[in-house]
Each structure stands twice: as C-alpha cells, then as structure tokens.
C-alpha atoms as a PDB file:
ATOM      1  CA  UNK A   1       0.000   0.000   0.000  1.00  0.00           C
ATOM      2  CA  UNK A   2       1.723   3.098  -1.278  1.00  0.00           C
ATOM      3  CA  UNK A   3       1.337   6.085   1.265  1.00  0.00           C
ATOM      4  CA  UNK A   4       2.506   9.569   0.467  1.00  0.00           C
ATOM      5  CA  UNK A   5       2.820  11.971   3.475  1.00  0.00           C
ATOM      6  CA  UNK A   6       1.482  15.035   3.295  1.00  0.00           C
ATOM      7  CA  UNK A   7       3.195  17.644   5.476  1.00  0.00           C
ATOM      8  CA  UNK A   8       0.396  19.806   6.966  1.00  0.00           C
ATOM      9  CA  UNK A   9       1.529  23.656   5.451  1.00  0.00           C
ATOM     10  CA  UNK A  10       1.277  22.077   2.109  1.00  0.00           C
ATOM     11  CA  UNK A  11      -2.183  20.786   2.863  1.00  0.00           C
ATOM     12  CA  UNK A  12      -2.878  24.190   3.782  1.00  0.00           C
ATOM     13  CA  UNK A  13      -1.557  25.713   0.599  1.00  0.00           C
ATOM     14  CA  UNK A  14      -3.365  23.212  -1.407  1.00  0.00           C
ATOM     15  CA  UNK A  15      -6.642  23.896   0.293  1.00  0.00           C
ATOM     16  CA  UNK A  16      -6.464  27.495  -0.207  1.00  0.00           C
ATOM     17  CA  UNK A  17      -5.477  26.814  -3.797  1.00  0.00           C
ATOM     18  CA  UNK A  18      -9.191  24.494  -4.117  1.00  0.00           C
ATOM     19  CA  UNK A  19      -6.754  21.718  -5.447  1.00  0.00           C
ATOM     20  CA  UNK A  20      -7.750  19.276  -2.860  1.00  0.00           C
ATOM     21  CA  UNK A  21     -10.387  17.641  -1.044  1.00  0.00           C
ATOM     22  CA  UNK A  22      -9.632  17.117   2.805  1.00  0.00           C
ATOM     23  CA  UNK A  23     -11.228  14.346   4.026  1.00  0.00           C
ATOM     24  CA  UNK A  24     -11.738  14.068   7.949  1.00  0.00           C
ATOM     25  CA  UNK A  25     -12.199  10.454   9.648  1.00  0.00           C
ATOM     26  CA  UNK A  26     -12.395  11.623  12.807  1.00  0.00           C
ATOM     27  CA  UNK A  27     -15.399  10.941  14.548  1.00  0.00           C
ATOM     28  CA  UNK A  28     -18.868  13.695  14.715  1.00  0.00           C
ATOM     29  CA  UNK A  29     -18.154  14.613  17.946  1.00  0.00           C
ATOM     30  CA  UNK A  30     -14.640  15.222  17.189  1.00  0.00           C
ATOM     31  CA  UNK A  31     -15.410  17.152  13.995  1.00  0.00           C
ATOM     32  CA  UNK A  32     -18.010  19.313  15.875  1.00  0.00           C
ATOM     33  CA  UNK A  33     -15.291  20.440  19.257  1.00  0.00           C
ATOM     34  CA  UNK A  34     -12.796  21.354  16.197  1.00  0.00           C
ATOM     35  CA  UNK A  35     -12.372  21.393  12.157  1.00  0.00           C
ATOM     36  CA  UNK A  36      -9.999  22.491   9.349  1.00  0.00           C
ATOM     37  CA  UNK A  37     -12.328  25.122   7.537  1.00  0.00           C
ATOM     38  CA  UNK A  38     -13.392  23.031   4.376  1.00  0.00           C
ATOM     39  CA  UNK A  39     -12.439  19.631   5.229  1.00  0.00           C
ATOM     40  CA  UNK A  40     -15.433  16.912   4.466  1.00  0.00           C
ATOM     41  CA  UNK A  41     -16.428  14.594   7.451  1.00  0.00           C
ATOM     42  CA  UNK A  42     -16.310  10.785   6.364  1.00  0.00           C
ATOM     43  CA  UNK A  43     -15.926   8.681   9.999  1.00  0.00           C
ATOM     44  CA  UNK A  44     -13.831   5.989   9.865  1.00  0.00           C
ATOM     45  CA  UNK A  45     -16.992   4.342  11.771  1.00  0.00           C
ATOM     46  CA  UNK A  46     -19.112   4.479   9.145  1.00  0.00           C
ATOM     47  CA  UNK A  47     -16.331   4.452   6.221  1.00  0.00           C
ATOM     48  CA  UNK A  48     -17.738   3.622   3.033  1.00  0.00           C
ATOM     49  CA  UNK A  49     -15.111   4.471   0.404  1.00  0.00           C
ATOM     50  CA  UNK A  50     -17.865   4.552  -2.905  1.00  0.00           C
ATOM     51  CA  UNK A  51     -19.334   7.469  -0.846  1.00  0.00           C
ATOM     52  CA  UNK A  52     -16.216   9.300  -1.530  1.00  0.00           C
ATOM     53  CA  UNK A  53     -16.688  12.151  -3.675  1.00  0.00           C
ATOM     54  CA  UNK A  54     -15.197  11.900  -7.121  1.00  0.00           C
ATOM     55  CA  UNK A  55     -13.749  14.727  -8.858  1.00  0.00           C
ATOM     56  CA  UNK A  56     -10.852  14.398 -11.193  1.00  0.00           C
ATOM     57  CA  UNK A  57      -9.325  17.977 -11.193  1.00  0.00           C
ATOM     58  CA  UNK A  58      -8.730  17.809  -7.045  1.00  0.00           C
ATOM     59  CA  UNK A  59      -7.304  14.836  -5.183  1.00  0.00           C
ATOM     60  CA  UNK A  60      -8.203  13.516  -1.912  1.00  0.00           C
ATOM     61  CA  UNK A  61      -6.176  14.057   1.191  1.00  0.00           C
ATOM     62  CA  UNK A  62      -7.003  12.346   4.525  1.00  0.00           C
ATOM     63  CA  UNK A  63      -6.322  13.313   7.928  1.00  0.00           C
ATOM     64  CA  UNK A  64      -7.528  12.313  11.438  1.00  0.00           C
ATOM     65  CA  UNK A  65      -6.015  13.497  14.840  1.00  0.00           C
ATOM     66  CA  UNK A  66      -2.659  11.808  14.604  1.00  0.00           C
ATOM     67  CA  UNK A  67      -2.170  10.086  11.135  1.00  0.00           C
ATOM     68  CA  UNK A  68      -3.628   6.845  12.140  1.00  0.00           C
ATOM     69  CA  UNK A  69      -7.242   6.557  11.461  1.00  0.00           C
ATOM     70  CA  UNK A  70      -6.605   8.490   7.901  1.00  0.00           C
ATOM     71  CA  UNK A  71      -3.663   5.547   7.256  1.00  0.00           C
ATOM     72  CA  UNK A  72      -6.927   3.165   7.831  1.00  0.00           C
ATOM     73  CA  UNK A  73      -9.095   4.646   5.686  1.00  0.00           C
ATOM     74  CA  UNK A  74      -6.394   5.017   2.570  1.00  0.00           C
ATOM     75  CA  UNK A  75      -6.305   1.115   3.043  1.00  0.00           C
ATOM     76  CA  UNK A  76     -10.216   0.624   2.597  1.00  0.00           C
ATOM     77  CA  UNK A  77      -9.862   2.649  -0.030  1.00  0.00           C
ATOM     78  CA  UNK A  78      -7.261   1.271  -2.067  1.00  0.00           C
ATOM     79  CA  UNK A  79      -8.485  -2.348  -1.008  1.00  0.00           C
ATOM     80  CA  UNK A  80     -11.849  -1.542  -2.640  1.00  0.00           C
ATOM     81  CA  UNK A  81      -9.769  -0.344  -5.995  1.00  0.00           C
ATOM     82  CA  UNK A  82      -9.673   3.367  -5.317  1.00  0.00           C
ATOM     83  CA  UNK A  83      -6.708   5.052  -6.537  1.00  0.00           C
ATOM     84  CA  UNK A  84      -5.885   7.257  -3.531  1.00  0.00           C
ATOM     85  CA  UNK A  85      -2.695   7.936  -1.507  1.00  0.00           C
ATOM     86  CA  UNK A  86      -2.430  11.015   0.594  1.00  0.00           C
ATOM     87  CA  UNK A  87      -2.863  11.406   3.731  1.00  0.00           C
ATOM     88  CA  UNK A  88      -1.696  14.441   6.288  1.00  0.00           C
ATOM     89  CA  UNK A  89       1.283  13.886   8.660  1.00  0.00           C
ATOM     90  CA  UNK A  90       0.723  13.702  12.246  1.00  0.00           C
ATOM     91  CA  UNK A  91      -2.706  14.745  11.542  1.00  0.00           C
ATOM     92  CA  UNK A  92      -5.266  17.599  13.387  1.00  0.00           C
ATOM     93  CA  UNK A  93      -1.865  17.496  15.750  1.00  0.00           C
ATOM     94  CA  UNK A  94       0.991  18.340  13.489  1.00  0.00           C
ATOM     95  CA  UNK A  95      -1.432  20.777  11.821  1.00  0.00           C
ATOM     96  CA  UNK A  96      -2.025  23.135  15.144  1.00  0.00           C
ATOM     97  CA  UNK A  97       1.193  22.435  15.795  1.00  0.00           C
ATOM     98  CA  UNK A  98       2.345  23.985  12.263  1.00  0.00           C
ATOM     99  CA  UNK A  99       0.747  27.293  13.677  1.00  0.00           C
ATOM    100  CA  UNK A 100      -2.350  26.617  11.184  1.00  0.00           C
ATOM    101  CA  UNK A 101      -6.178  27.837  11.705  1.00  0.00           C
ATOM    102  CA  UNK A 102      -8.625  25.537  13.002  1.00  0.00           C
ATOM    103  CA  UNK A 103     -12.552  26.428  14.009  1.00  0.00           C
ATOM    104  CA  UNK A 104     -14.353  25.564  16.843  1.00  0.00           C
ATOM    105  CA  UNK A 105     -17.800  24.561  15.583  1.00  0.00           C
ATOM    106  CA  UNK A 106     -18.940  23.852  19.488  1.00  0.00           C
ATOM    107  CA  UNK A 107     -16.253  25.505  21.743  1.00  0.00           C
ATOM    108  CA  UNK A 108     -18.238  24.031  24.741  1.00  0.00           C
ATOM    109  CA  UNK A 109     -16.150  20.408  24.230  1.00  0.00           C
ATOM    110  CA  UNK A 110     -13.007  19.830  23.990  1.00  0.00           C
ATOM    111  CA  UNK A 111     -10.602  19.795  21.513  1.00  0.00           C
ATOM    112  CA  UNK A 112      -9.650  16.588  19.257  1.00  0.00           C
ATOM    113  CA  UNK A 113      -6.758  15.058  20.277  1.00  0.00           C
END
C-alpha cells in the first residue's frame, strides 16, 4: 500500500489553492469540538469508500487526529480499488502544531486530540 505523506503547510496551501479535497475520519463529535475550515467529514466508523466524492481535477487528502485513522481509511480505499494515496502527517496534531487555523464549531467540548 503506497502512502505519500502530506506535510500539513502544504495541505494548507493546497486547500487554499481548491486543489484538494480534505477528508476528515475523525469521529462527529470530534469534527463538531474542532475542524480544518473546508475539510469533508467521512468517519472511519461508518467508512464507506464509494461514498467518496469523485472529482478528477482535485485529489483527496485524509487526515484524522494523529495520522492513524486516515492511514486506515487510505487502506479501505485502495483495497476496494480506489486510486488514492495522501494522507496528512501527524494529523489535526501536526497541523495546530504547524501554527495553522482551526474552528471551533462547538467551543463548549473539547478539543480533538
């Protein structure tokens, strides 16, 4: 299973450039404490990689809160025949830790971890 590692500040430049499609894995209740404006909530729960969007002209990128739910998801996906293989470094982690913007959708609960 090829993997390629995508280092948070170029997920962020690709975002902003609408050449991507972040896809989130985490969990509801994680996605509702805190979110990367425009990413697309697909729980690894409830995975179901044909309800990925398709859209040739932007890839997909993955990401969870530390790099290993989104590693999970990349291999549903390329075990159903998908070609995808991004996913975001160290996750919703490396990504405040890069200094990047998140938003609070309910900043009563806790952050994702």
């Amino acid at each position: 299973m090829a993997i390629n590692d995508v280092a948070p500040q170029t997920v962020a430049k690709l975002l902003a450039k609408g050449e991507v499609l972040l896809i989130d894995v985490r969990e509801p209740n994680e996605f509702a404490a805190e979110r990367i404006e425009g990413a697309l909530l697909f729980p690894l729960s409830t995975f179901n990689p044909a309800a990925l969007p398709v859209c040739e002209c932007r890839e997909l990128i993955f990401h969870c809160g530390s790099g290993m739910r989104s590693r999970k998801a990349l291999s549903l996906c390329q075990a159903a025949g998908l070609d995808v293989h991004n996913h975001m470094a160290g996750g919703l982690k490396a990504w405040r830790e890069a200094g990047l913007p998140t938003r609070f959708v309910r900043p009563d609960m806790p952050a994702a971890l």
